[in-house]
PDB file of N, CA and C in Angstrom:
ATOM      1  N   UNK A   1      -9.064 219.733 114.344  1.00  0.00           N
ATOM      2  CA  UNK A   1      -8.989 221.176 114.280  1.00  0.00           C
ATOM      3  C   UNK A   1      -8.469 221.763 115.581  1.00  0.00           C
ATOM      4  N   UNK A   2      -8.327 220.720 116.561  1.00  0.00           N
ATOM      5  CA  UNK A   2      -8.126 221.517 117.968  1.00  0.00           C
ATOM      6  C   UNK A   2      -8.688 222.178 118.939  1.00  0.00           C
ATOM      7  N   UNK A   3     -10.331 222.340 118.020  1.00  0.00           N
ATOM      8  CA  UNK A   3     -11.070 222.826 119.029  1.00  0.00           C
ATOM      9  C   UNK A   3     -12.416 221.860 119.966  1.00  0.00           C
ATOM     10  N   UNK A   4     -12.545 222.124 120.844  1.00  0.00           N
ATOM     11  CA  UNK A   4     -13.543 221.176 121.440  1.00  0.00           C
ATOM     12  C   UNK A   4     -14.892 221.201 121.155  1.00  0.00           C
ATOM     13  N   UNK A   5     -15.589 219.850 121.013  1.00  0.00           N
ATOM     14  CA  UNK A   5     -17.204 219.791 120.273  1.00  0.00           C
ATOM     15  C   UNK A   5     -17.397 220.917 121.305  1.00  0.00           C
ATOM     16  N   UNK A   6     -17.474 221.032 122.758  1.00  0.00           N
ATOM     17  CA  UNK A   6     -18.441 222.138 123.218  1.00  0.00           C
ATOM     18  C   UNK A   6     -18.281 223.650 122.360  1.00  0.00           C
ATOM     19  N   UNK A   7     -16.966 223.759 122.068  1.00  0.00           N
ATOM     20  CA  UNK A   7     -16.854 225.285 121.811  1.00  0.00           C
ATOM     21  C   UNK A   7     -17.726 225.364 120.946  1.00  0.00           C
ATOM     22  N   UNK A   8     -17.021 224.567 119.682  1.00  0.00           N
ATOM     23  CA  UNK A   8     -17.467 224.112 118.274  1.00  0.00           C
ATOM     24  C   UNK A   8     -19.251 224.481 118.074  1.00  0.00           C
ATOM     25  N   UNK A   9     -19.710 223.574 119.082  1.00  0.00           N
ATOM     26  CA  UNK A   9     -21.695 223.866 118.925  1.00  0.00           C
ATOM     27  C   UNK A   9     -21.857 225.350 119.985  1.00  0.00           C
ATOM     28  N   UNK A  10     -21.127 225.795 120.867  1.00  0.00           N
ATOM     29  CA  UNK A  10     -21.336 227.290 121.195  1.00  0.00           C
ATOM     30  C   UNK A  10     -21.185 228.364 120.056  1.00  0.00           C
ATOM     31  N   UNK A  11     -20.297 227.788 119.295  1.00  0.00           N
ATOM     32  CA  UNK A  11     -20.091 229.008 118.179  1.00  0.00           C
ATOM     33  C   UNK A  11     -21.072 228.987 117.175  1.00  0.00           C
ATOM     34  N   UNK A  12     -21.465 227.543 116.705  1.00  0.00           N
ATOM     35  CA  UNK A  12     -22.461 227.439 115.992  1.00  0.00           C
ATOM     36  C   UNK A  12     -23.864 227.665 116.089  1.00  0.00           C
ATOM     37  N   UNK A  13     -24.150 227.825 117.560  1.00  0.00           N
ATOM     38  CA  UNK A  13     -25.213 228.307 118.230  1.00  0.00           C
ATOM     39  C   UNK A  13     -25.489 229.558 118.440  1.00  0.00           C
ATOM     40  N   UNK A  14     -24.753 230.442 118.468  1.00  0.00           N
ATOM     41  CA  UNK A  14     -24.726 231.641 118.413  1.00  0.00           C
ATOM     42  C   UNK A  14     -24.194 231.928 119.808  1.00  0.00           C
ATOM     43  N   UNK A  15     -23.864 230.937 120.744  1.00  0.00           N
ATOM     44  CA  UNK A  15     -23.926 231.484 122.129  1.00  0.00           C
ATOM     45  C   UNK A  15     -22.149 231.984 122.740  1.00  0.00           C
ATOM     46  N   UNK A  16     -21.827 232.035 121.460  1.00  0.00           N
ATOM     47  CA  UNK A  16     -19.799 232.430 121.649  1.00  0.00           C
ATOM     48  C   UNK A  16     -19.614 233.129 120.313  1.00  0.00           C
ATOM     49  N   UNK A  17     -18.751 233.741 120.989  1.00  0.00           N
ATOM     50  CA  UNK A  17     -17.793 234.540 119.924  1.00  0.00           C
ATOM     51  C   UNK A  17     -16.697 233.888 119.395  1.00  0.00           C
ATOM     52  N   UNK A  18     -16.053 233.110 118.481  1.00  0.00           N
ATOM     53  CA  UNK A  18     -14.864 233.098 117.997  1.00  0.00           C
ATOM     54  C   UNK A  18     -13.726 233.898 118.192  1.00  0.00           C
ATOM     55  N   UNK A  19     -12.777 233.427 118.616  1.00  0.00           N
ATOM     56  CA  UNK A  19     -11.613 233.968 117.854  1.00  0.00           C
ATOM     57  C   UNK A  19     -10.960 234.328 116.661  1.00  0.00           C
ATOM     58  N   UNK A  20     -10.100 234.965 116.645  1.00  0.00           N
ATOM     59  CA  UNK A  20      -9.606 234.822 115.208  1.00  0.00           C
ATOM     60  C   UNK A  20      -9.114 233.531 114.926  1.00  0.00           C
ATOM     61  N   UNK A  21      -8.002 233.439 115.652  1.00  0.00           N
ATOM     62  CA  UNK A  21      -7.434 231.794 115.938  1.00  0.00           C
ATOM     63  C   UNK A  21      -8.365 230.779 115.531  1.00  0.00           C
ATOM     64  N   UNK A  22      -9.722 230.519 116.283  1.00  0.00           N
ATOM     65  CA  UNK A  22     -10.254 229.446 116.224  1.00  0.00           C
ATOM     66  C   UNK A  22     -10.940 229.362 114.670  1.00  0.00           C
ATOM     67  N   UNK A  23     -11.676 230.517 114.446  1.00  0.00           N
ATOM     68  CA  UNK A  23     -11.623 230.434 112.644  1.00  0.00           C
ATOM     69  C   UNK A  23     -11.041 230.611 111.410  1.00  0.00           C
ATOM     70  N   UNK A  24      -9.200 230.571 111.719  1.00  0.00           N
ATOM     71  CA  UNK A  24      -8.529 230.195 110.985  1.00  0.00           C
ATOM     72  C   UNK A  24      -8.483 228.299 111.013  1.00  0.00           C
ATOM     73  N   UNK A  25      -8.520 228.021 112.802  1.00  0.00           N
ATOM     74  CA  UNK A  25      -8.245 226.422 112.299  1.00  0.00           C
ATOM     75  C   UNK A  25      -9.610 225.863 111.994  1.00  0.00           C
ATOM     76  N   UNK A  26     -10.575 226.465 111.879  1.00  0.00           N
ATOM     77  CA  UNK A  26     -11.850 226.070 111.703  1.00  0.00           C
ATOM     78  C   UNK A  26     -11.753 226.038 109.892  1.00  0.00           C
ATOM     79  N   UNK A  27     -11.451 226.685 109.245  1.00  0.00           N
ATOM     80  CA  UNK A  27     -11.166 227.070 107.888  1.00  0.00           C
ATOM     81  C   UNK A  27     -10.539 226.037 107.292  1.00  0.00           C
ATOM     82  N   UNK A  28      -8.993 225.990 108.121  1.00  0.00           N
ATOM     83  CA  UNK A  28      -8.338 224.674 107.808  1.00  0.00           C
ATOM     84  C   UNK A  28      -8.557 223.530 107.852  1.00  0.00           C
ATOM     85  N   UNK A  29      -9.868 223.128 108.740  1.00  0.00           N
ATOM     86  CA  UNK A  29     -10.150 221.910 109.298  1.00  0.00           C
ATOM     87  C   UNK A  29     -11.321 221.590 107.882  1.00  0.00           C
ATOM     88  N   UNK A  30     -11.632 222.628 107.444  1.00  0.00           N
ATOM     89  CA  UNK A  30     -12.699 222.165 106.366  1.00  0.00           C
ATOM     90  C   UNK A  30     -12.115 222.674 104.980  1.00  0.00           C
ATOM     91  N   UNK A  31     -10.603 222.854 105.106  1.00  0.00           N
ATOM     92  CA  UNK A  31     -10.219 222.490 103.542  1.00  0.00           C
ATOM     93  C   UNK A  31      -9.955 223.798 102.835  1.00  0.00           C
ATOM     94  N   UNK A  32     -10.326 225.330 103.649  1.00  0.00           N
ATOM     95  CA  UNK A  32     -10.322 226.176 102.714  1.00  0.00           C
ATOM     96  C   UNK A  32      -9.811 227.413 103.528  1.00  0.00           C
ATOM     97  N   UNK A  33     -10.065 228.536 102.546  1.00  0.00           N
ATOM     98  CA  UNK A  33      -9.204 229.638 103.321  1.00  0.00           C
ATOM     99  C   UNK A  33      -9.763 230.787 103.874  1.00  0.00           C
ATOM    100  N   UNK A  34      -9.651 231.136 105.292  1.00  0.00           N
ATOM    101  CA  UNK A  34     -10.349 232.169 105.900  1.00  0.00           C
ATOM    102  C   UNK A  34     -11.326 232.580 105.276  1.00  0.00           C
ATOM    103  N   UNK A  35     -10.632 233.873 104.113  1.00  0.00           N
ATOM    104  CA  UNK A  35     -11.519 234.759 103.660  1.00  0.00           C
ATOM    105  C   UNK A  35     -12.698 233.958 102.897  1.00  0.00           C
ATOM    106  N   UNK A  36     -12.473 232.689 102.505  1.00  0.00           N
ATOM    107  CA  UNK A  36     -13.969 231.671 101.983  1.00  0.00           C
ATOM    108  C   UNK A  36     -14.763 231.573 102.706  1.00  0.00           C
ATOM    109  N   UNK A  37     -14.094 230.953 104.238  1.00  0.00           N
ATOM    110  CA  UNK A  37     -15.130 231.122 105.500  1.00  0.00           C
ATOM    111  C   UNK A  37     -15.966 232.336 105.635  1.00  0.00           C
ATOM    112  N   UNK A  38     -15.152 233.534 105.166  1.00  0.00           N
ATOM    113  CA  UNK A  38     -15.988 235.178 105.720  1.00  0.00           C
ATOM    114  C   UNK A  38     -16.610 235.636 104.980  1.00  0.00           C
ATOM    115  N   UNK A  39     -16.504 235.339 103.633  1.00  0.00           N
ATOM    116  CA  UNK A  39     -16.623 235.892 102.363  1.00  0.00           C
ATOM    117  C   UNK A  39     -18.491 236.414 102.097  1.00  0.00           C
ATOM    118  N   UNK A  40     -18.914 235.930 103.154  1.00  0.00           N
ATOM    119  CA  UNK A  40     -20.910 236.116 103.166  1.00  0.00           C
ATOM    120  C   UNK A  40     -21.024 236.692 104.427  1.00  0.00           C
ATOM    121  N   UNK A  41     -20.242 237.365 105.002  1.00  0.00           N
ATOM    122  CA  UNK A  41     -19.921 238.111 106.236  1.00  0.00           C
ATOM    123  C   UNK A  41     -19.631 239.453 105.963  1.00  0.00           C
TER     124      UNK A  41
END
């Protein structure tokens, strides 16, 4: 996906903000499309 395990468990931790960028390739990296990722957001 391009992004690094640290970011990766900061974002998942709550302790970072994403980019837009990084959760488009985050989306891609698991097969599906943005708005699926956001869609409970």
């Amino acid at each position: 996906m391009g992004i690094s395990k640290g970011n990766l468990s900061d974002i998942e931790n709550g302790r970072r903000d994403p980019r837009f960028s990084t959760l488009r390739s985050i989306a891609s990296g698991l097969g599906m499309k943005l708005s699926q990722l956001l869609r409970d957001y």
